[in-house]
Protein backbone atom coordinates (compact mmCIF):
# COMPACT_ATOMS: atom_id res chain seq x y z
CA UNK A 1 -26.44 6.82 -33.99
CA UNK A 2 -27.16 9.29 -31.01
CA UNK A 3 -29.30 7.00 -29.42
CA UNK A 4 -26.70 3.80 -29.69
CA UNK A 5 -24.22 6.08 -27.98
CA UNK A 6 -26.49 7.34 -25.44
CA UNK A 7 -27.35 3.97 -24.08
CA UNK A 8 -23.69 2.04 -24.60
CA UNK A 9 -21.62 5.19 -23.29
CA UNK A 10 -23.09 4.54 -19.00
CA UNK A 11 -22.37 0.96 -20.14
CA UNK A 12 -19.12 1.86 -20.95
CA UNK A 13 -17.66 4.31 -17.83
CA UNK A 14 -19.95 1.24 -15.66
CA UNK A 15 -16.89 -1.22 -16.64
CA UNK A 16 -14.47 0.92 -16.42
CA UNK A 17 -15.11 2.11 -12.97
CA UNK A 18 -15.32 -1.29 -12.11
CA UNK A 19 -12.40 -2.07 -13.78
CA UNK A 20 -10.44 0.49 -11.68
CA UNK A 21 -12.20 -0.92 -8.23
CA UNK A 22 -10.93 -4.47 -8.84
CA UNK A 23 -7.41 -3.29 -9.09
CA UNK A 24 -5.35 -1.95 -6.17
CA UNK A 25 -3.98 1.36 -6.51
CA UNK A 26 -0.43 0.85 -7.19
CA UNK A 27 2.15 2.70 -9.19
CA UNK A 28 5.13 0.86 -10.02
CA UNK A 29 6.58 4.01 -11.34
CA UNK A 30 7.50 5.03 -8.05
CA UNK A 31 9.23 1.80 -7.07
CA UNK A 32 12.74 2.23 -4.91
CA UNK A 33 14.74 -0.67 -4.02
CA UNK A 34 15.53 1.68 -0.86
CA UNK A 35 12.07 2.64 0.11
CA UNK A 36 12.55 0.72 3.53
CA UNK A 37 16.71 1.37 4.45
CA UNK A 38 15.49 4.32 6.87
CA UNK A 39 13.82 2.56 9.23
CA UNK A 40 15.67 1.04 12.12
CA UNK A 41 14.79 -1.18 15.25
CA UNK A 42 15.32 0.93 18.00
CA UNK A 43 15.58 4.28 16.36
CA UNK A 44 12.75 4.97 13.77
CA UNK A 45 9.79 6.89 14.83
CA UNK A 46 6.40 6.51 13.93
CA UNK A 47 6.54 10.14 12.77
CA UNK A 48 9.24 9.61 9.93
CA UNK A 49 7.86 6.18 9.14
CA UNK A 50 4.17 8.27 8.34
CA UNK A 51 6.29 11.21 7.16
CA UNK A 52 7.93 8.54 4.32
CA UNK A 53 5.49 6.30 3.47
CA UNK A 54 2.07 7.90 4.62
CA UNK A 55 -0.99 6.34 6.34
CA UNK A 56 -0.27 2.53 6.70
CA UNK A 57 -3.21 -0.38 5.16
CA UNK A 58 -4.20 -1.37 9.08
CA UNK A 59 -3.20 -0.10 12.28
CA UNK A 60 -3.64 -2.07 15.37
CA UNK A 61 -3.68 -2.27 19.51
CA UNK A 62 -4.01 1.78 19.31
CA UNK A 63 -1.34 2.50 16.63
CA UNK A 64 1.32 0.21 18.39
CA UNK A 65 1.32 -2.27 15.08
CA UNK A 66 1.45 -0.37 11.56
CA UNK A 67 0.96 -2.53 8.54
CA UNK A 68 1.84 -1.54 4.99
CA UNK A 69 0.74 -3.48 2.12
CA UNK A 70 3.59 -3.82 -0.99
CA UNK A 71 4.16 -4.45 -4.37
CA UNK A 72 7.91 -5.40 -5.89
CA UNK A 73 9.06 -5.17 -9.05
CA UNK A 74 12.24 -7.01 -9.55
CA UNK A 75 14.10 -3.84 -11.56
CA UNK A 76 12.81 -0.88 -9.57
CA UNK A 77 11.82 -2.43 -6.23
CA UNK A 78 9.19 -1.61 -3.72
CA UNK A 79 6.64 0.24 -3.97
CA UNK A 80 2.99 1.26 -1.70
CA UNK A 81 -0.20 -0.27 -2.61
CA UNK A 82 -3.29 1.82 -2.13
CA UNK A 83 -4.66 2.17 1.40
CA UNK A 84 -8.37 1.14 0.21
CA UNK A 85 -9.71 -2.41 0.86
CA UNK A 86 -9.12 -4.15 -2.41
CA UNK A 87 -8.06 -7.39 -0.79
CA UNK A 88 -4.47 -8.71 -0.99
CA UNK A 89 -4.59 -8.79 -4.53
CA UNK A 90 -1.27 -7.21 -5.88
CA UNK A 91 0.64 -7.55 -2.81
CA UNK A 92 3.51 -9.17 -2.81
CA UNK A 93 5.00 -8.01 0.93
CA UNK A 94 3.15 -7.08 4.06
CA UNK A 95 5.71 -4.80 6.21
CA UNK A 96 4.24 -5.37 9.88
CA UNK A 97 6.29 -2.43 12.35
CA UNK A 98 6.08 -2.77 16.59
CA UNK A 99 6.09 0.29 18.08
CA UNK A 100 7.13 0.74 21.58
CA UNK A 101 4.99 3.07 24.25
CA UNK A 102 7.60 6.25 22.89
CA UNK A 103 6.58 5.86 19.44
CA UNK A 104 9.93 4.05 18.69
CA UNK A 105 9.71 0.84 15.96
CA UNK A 106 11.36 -2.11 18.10
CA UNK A 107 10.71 -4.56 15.50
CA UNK A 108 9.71 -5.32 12.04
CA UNK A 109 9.26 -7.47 9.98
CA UNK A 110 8.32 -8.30 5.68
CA UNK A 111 5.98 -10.97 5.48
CA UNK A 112 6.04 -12.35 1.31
CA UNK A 113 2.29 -12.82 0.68
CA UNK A 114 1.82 -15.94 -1.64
């Protein structure tokens, strides 16, 4: 009986790690229909928008385009998908932000991901 456990139980935590690296990072639980009201065109900073929803998925063109990567559940709303490259499994927005040379978001825009 030792033995059987000793060579299915690397088996075992094998599948389930890669069971938790085919799945993005997401936790529903902190979903919020008003998870993107703060930010404005013209007078959001790239400081709040880190300060509120953390490191973004991609940035671009030396931090001037910040990309976050989104889940939505229809009762709780939206919620951040994990930063790591798991593809665009999961994702069900793409929030794209401009920033201006001040730091200042002059557009943005949610892309649905089909």
């Amino acid at each position: 009986m030792k033995t059987m456990t000793a060579l299915f139980a690397p088996i075992l935590l094998a599948g389930v790690l890669a069971a938790g690296c085919a799945t993005p990072n997401a936790n529903p639980l902190h979903a919020d229909k008003q998870m993107l009201q703060f930010i404005e065109d013209g007078k959001t900073t790239k400081e709040t928008v880190l300060l509120k929803l953390g490191q973004p998925s991609m940035v671009l063109e030396g931090e001037k385009f910040l990309t976050y990567r989104l889940g939505y559940d229809e009762k709780h709303g939206y919620y951040l998908l994990d930063k790591a490259p798991v593809g665009w499994m999961g994702v069900k927005y793409n929030l794209v932000l401009v920033f201006d040379g001040l730091g200042v978001v002059q557009r943005r825009s949610l892309v649905e991901i089909h």
